[in-house]
Protein backbone atom coordinates (compact mmCIF):
# COMPACT_ATOMS: atom_id res chain seq x y z
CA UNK A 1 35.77 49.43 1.25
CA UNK A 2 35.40 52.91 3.28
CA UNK A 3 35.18 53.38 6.82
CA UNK A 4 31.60 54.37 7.10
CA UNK A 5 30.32 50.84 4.80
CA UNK A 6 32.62 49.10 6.99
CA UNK A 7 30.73 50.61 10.10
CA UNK A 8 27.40 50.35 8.36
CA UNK A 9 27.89 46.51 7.33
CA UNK A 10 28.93 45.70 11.73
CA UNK A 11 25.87 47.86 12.47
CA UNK A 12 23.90 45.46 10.30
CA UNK A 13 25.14 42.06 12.12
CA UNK A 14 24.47 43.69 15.57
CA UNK A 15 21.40 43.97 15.11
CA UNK A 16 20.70 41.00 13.39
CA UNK A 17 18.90 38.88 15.83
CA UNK A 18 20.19 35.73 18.11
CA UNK A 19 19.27 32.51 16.51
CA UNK A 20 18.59 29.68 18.64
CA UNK A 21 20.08 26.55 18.67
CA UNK A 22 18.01 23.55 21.60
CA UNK A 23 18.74 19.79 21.63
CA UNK A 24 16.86 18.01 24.42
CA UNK A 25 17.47 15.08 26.73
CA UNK A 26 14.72 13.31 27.95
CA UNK A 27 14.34 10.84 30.31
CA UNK A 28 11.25 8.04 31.00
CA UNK A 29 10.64 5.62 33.69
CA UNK A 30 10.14 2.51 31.68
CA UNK A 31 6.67 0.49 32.84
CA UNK A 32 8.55 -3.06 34.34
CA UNK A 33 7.27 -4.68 37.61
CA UNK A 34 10.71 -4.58 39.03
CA UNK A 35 14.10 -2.79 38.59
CA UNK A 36 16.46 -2.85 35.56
CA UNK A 37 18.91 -4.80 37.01
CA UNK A 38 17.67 -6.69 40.01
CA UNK A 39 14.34 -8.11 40.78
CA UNK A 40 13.38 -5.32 43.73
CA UNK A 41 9.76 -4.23 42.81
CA UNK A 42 9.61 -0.85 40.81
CA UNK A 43 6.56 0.69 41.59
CA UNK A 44 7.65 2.39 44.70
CA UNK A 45 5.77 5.84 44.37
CA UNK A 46 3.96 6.29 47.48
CA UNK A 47 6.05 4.05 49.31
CA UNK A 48 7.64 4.99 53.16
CA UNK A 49 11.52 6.10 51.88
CA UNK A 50 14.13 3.63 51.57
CA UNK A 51 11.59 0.50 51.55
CA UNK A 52 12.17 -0.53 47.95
CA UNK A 53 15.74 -1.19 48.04
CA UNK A 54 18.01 -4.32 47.63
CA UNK A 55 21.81 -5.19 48.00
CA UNK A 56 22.60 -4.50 44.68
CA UNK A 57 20.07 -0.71 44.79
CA UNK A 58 22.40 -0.31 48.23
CA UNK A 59 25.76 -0.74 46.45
CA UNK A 60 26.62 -3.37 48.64
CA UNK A 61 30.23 -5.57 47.63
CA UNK A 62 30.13 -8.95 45.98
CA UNK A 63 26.51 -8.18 44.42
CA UNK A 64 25.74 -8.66 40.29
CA UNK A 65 23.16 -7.46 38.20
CA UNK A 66 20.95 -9.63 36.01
CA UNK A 67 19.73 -7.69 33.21
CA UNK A 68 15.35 -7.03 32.77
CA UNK A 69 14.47 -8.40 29.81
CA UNK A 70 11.27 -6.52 29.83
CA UNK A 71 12.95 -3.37 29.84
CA UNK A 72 15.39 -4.06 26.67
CA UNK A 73 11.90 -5.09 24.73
CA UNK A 74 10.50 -1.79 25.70
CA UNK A 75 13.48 -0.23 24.33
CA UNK A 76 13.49 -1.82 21.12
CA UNK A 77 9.67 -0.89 21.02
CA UNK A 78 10.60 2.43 21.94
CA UNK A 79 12.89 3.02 19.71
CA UNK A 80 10.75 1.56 16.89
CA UNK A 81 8.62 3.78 18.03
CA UNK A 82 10.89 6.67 17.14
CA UNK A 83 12.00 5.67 13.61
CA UNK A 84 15.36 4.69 15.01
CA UNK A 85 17.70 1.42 14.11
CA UNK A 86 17.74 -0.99 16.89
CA UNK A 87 19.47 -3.88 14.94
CA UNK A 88 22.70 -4.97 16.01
CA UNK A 89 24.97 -4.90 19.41
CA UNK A 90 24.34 -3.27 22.39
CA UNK A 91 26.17 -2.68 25.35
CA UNK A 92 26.23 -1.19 28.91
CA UNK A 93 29.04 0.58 30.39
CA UNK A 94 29.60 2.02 33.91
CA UNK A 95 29.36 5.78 34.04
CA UNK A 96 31.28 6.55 37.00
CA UNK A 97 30.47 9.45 39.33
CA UNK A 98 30.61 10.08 43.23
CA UNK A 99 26.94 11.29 44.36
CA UNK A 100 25.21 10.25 47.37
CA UNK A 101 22.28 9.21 45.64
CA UNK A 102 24.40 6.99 43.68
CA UNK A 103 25.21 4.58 46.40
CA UNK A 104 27.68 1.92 43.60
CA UNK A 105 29.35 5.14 42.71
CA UNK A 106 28.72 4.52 39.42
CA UNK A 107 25.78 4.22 36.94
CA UNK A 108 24.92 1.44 34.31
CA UNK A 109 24.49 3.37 31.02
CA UNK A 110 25.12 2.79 27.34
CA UNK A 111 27.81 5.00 25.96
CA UNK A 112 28.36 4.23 22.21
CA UNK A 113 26.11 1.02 21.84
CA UNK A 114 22.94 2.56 22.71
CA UNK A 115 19.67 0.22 21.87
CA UNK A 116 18.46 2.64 19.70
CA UNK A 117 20.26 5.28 17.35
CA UNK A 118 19.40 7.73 14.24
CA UNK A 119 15.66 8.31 14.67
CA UNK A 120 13.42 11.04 14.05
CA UNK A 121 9.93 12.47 14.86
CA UNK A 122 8.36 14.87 12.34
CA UNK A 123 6.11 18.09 14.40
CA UNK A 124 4.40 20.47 12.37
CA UNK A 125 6.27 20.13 9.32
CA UNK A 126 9.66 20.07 11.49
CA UNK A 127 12.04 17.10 11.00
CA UNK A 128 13.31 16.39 14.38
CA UNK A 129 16.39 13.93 14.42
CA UNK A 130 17.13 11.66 17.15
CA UNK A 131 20.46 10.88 17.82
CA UNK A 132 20.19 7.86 20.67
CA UNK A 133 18.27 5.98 22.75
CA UNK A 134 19.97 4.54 25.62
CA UNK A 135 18.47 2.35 28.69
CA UNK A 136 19.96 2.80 31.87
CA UNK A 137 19.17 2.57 35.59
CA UNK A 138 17.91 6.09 37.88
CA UNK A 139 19.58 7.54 40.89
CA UNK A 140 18.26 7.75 44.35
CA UNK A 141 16.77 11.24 45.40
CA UNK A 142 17.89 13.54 47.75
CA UNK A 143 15.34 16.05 49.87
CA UNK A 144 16.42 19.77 51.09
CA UNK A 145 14.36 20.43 53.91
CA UNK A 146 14.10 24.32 54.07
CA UNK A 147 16.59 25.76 56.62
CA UNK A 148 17.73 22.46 57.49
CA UNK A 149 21.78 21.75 57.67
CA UNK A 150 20.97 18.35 56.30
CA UNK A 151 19.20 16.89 53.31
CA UNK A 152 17.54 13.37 53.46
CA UNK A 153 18.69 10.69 50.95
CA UNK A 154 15.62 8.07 49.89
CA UNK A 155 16.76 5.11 46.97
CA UNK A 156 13.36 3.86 46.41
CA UNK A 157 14.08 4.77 43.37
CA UNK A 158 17.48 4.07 42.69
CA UNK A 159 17.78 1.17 40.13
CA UNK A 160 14.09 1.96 38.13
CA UNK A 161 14.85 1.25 34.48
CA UNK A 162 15.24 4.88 32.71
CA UNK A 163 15.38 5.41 28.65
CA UNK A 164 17.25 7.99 27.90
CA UNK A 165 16.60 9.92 24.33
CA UNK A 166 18.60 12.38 22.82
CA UNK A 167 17.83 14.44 20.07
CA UNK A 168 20.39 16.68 17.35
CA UNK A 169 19.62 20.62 18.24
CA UNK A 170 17.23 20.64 15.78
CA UNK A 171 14.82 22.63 17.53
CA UNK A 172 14.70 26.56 17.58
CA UNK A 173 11.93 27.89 20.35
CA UNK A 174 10.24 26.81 23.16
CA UNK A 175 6.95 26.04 21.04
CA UNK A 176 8.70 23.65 19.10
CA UNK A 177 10.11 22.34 22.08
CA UNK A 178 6.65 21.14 23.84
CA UNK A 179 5.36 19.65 20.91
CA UNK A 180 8.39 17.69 21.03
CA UNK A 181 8.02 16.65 24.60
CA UNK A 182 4.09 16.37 24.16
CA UNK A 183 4.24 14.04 20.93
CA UNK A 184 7.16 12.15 22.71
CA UNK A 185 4.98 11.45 26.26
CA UNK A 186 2.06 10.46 23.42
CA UNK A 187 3.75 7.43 21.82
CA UNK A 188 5.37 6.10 25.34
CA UNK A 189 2.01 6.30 26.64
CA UNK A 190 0.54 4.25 23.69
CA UNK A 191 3.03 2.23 23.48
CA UNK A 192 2.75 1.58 27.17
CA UNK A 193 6.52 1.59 27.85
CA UNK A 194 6.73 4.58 30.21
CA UNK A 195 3.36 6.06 32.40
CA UNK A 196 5.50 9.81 30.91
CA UNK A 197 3.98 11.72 34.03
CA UNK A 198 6.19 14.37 34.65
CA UNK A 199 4.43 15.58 37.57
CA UNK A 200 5.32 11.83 39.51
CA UNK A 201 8.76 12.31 37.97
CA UNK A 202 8.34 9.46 35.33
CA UNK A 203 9.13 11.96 32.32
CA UNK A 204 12.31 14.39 33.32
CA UNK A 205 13.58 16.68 30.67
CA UNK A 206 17.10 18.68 30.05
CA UNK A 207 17.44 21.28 27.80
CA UNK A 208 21.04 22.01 25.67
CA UNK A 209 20.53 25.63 24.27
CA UNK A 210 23.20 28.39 22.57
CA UNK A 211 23.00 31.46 20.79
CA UNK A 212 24.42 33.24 18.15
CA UNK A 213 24.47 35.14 15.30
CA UNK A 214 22.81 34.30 12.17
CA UNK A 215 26.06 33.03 9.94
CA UNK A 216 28.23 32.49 12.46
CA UNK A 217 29.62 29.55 14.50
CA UNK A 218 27.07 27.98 17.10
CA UNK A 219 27.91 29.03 20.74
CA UNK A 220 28.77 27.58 23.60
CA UNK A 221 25.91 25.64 25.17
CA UNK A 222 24.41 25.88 28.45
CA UNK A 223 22.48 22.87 30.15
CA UNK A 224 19.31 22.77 32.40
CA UNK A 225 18.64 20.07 33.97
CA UNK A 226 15.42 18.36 35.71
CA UNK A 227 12.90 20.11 33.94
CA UNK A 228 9.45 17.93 35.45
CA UNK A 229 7.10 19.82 33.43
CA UNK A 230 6.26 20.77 29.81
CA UNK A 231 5.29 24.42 31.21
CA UNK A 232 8.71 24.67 32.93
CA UNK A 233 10.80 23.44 29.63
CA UNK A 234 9.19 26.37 28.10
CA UNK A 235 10.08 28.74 30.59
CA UNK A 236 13.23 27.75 30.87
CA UNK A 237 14.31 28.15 27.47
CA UNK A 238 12.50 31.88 27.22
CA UNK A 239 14.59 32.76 30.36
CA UNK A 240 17.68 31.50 29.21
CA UNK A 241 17.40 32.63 25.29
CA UNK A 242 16.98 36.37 26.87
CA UNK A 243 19.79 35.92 29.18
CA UNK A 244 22.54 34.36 27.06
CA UNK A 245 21.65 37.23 23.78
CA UNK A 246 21.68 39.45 27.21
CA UNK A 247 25.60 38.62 28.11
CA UNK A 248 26.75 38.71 24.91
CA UNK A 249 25.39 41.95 23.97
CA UNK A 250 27.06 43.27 26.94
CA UNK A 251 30.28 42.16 25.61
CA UNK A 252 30.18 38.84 27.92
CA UNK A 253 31.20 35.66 27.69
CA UNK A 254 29.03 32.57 27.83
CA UNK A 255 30.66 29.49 29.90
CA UNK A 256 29.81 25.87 29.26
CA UNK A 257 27.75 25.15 32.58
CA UNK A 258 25.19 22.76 34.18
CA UNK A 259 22.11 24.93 35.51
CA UNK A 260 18.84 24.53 37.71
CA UNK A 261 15.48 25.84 37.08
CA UNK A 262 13.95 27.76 40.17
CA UNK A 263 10.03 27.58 39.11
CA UNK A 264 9.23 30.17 41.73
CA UNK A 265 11.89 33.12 40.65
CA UNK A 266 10.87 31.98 36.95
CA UNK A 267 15.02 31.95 36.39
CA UNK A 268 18.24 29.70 35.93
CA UNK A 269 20.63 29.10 38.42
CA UNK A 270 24.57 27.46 38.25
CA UNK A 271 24.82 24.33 39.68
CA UNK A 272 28.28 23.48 38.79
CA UNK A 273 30.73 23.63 35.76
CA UNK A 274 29.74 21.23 32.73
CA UNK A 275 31.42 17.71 32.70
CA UNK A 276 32.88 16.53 29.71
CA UNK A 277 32.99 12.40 28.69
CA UNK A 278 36.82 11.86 30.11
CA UNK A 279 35.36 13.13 33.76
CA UNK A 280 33.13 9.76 34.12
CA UNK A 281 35.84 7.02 32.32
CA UNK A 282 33.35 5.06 30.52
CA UNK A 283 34.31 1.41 30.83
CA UNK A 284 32.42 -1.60 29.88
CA UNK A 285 30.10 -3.02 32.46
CA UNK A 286 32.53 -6.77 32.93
CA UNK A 287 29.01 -8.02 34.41
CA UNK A 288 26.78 -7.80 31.75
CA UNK A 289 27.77 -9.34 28.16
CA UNK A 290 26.82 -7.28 24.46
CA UNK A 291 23.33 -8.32 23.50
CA UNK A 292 22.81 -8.97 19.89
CA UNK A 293 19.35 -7.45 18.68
CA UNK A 294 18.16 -9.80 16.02
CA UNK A 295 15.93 -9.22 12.89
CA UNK A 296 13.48 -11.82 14.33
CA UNK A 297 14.04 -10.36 17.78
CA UNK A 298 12.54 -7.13 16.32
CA UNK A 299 9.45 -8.43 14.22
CA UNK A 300 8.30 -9.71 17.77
CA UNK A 301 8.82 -6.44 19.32
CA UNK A 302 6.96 -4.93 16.62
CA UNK A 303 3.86 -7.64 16.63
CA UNK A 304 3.44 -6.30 20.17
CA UNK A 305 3.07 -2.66 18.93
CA UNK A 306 -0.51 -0.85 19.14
CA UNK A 307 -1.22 2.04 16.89
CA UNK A 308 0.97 4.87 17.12
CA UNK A 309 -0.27 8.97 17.36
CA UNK A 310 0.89 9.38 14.01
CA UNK A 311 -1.57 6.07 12.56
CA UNK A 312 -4.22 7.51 15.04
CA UNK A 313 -3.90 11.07 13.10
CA UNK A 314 -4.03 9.72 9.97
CA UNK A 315 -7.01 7.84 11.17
CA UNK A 316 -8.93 11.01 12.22
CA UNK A 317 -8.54 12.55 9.65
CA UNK A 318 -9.77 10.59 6.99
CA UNK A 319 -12.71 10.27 9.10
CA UNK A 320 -13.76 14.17 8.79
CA UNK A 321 -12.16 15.23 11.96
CA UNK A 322 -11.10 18.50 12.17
CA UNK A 323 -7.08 18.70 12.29
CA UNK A 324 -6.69 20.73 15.27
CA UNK A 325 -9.76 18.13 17.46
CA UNK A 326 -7.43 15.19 15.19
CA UNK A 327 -4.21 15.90 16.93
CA UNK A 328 -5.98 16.46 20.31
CA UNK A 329 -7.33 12.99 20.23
CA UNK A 330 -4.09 11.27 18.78
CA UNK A 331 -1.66 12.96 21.43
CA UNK A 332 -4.19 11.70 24.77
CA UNK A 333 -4.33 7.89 24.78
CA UNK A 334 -7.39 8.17 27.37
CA UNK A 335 -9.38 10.25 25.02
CA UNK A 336 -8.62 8.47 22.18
CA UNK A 337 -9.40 4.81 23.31
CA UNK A 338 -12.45 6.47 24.91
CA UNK A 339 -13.22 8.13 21.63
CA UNK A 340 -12.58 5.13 19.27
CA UNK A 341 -15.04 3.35 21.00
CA UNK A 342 -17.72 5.66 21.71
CA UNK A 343 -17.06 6.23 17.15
CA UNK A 344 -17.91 2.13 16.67
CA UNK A 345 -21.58 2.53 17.40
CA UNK A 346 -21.74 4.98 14.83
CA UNK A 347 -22.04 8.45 14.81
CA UNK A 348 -20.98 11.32 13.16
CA UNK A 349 -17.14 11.52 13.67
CA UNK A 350 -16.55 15.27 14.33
CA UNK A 351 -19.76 15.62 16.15
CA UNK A 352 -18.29 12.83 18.65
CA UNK A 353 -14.86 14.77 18.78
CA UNK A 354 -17.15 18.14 19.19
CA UNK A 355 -18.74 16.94 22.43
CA UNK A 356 -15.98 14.95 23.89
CA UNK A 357 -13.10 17.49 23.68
CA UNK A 358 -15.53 20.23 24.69
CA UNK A 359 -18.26 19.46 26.65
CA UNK A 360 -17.13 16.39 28.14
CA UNK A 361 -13.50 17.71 29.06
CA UNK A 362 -14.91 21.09 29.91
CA UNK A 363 -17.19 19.38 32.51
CA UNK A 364 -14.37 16.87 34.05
CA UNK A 365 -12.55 20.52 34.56
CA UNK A 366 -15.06 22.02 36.34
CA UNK A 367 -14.88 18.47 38.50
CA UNK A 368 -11.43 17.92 38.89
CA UNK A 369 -11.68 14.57 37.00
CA UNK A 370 -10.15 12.89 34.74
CA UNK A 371 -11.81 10.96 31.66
CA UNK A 372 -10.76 7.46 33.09
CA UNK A 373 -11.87 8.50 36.81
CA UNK A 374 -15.21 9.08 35.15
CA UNK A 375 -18.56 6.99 35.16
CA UNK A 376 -18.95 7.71 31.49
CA UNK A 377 -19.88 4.78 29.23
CA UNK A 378 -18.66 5.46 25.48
CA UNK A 379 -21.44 4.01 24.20
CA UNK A 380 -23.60 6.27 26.44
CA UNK A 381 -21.90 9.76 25.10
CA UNK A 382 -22.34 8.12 21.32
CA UNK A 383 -26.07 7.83 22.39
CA UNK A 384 -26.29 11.08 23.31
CA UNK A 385 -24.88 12.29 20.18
CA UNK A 386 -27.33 10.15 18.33
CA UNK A 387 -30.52 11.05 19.25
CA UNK A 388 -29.46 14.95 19.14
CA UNK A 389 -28.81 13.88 15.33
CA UNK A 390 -32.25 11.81 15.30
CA UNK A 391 -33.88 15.48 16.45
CA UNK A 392 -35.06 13.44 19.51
CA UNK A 393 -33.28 16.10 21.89
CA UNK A 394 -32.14 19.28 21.38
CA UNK A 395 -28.30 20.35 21.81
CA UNK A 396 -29.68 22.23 25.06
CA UNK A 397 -31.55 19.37 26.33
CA UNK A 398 -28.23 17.17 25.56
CA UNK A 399 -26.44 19.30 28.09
CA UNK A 400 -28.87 19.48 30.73
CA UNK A 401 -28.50 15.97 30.55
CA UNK A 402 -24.86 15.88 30.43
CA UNK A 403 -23.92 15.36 34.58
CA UNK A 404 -26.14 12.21 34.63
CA UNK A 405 -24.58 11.02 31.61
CA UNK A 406 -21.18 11.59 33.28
CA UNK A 407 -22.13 10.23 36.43
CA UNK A 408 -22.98 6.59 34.40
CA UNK A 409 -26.74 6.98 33.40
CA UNK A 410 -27.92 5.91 30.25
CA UNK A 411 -29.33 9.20 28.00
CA UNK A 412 -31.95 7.37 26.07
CA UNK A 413 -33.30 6.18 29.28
CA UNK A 414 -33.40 9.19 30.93
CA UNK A 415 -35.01 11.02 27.77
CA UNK A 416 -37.67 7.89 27.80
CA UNK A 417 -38.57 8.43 31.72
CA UNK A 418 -38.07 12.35 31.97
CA UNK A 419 -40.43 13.21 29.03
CA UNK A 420 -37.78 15.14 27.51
CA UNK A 421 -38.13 14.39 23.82
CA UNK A 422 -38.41 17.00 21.27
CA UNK A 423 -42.10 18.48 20.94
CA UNK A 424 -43.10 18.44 17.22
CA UNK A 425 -46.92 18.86 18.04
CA UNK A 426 -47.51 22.07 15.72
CA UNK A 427 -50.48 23.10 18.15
CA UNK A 428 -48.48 22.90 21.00
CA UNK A 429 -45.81 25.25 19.53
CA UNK A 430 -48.70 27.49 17.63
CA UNK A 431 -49.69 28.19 20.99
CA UNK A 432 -46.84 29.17 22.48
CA UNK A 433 -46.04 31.39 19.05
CA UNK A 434 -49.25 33.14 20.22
CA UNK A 435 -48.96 33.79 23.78
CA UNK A 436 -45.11 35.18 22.71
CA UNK A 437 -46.98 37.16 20.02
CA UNK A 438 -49.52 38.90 22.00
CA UNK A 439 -47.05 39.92 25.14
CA UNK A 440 -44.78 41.43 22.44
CA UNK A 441 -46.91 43.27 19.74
CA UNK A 442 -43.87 45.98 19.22
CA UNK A 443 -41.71 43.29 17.93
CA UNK A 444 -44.95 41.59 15.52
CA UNK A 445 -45.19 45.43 14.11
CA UNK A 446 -41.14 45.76 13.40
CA UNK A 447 -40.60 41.94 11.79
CA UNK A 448 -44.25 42.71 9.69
CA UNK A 449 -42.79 46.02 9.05
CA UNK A 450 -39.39 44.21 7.62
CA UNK A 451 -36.95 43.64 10.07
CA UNK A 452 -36.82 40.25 10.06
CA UNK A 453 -34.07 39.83 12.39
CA UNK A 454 -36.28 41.25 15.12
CA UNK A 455 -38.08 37.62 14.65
CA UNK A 456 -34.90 36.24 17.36
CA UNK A 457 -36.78 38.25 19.88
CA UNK A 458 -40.00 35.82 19.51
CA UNK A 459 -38.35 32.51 19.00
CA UNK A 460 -36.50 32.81 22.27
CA UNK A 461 -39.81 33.40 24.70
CA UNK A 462 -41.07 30.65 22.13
CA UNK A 463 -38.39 28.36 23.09
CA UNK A 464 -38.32 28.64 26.74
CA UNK A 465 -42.12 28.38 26.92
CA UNK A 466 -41.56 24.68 25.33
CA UNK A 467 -38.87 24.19 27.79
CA UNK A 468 -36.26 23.73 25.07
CA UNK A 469 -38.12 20.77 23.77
CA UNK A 470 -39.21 22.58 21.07
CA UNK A 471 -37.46 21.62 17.61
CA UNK A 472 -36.27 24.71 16.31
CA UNK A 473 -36.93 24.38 12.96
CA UNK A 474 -39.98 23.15 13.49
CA UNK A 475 -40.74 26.94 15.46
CA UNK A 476 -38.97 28.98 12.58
CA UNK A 477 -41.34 27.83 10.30
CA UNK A 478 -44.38 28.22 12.40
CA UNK A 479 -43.38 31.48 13.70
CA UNK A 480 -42.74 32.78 9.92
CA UNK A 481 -46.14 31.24 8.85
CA UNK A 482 -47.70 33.68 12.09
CA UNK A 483 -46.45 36.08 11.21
CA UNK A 484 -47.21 36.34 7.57
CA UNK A 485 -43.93 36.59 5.94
């Protein structure tokens, strides 16, 4: 081969762009009334600092833990959740590390029994495989004042019960990454094993991302870690995709390192140099025996189980919901319960989505509420729907009506005593057609004289003379009767 096809051929790779290899590890703070392995209460958020602890959160000698059965059925149910195999053994193991928010010096983790293994979600056509699911208990958290030579240690939440999921790097941009993250967050929530609220730190998320060229080995992976929100993740891996295909086009060379996300400088920072398995000598927890996961063990776990997103999508669907309002409604358990109900008295499924996702949303916005802080009745937003349907109201009347409707009012009721049903009276509306007529004779001469769509400028005086109550078919026809055509 010559010299300049050699040349021509490297020219060709270097340009070729980066691809983009992500796994993700992704943490939830299971829903139990107390801790994984002692029975401290869990729910400490909003709790003075250090007030939920115990001996055995402290680290204190000659304590044991006693395992939460709640939290291994949540696990199982999770992982069911997830497609995954939870038959068999598991096992904890201490994962030893010296932190000061690990007061035992060590954490309770699964290493190669996890509870649940070889799962898989499918998002937008994208098989994305699971590789564990392992229970475990949290850390404490340390505070950095700013510009203080301290930093402030609270354990409140040392000891919560944590699930731990793991996927292959199966995913290849930051898109694919938050529907991940947002489907995930959808089944723990429906499932009710995990609150997944990233912004109270019940939903964490680390990112495992390399780079390299198209054809040739993967490269060396960086991690960030402590990602608490769906918009960071995102971020993150834009920032760090640009900056890794940045060193290596200068000739660099990427190192295998743990990294921080500073939200504010919208950039990745070292933390420290990655750890590999040998640095925490996995051992078996002596305290804690294997647990065998039975087949009947399961099929209990499973009775338990409420409808999953996917079910719910399926669901939607076949009801004539439209797929985009469909996958809205099946990835928001508040909105969906809400929506299933307000959909059993009977009304016109996309309709119900149409004014729910839009209206009703748009208005909680504008609020700063949320659907469950609401007053609104489900049965009171299907009425609504209904009598716009019945031509009782009109869809401008409907929102007029809309903040008293939120605010827990019945709509038929306040239709009955406001007077606000549609006017069909043809007099009433040949009247108006008139008085609309005669204060715009330009417009009569140009629809008469064939521009018919000049006719919008007379059905809107028309309209607001009835004060919307008007039906406006009913003032089409009139108005094209008036006006001869």
């Amino acid at each position: 081969m010559s010299q300049a096809a050699q040349s021509s051929i490297t020219q060709s790779q270097t340009n070729q762009p980066y691809a983009v290899v992500i796994g993700l590890e992704v943490h939830l703070q299971l829903r139990t009334r107390s801790k994984i392995f002692s029975d401290c209460p869990a729910d400490y958020h909003g709790a003075a600092p250090n007030t939920f602890t115990d001996p055995l959160t402290l680290g204190l000698p000659g304590t044991l833990p006693t395992l939460n059965r709640e939290a291994v059925e949540l696990g199982i149910m999770f992982g069911l959740g997830l497609n995954c195999d939870v038959s068999g053994f598991t096992q904890f193991h201490r994962k030893n590390y010296f932190y000061p928010d690990a007061p035992k010096n060590f954490q309770l983790s699964q290493y190669d029994r996890p509870i649940a293994r070889d799962g898989y979600l499918d998002i937008a056509g994208r098989r994305i495989r699971i590789m564990r699911a392992h229970l475990e208990d949290d850390a404490g958290k340390l505070m950095h004042p700013a510009y203080a030579p301290y930093s402030l240690l609270d354990l409140n939440r040392a000891g919560s019960p944590l699930i731990e999921m793991v996927t292959e790097a199966d995913i290849t941009n930051a898109e694919q990454a938050r529907a991940f993250l947002e489907t995930v967050q959808a089944i723990a929530q429906a499932l009710g094993v995990s609150d997944a609220t990233p912004e109270e730190g019940k939903m964490r998320c680390d990112v495992n991302l390399s780079v390299h060229r198209p054809g040739e080995p993967w490269g060396t992976k960086c991690e960030v870690k402590n990602l608490n929100s769906f918009r960071s993740v995102e971020r993150a891996i834009v920032y760090e995709t640009a900056r890794q295909t940045r060193v290596l086009d200068d000739g660099g060379r990427i190192t295998q390192d743990t990294l921080g996300w500073d939200e504010g400088g919208g950039k990745t920072f070292l933390m420290r140099t990655k750890e590999g398995e040998a640095d925490y000598r996995y051992f078996p927890e002596p305290d804690l025996p294997p647990l065998d996961i039975t087949p009947e063990w399961i099929e209990r776990v499973r009775a338990r189980m409420p409808e999953l997103p996917a079910q719910k999508l399926e669901r939607y669907l076949a009801a004539g919901v439209r797929e985009n309002d469909a996958v809205t409604l099946s990835l928001n358990v508040g909105q969906s319960r809400f929506y299933d109900e307000a959909f059993k008295a009977g009304v016109d499924a996309q309709k119900l989505a149409n004014w729910l996702l839009t209206d009703v949303t748009g208005a909680l916005a504008f609020s700063e509420q949320r659907l469950e802080q609401s007053a609104l009745q489900p049965a009171h937003l299907a009425s609504l729907v209904r009598l716009i349907d019945a031509g009782t109201i009109s869809g401008k009347i409907a929102k007029e009506l809309l903040p008293d409707v939120l605010a827990g009012h019945d709509p038929a009721a306040l239709v009955q005593e406001r007077g606000l049903s549609v006017v069909t009276d043809t007099g009433a509306i040949d009247a108006a057609i008139d008085a609309a007529m005669s204060a715009d004779p330009a417009t009569v001469e140009k629809v008469r004289g064939g521009n018919i769509k000049a006719m919008n400028a007379l059905f809107g005086p028309v309209m607001k003379a009835m004060g919307g109550q008007a039906k406006p078919e009913v003032v089409r026809e009139r108005l094209t009767h008036k006006l001869g055509l």
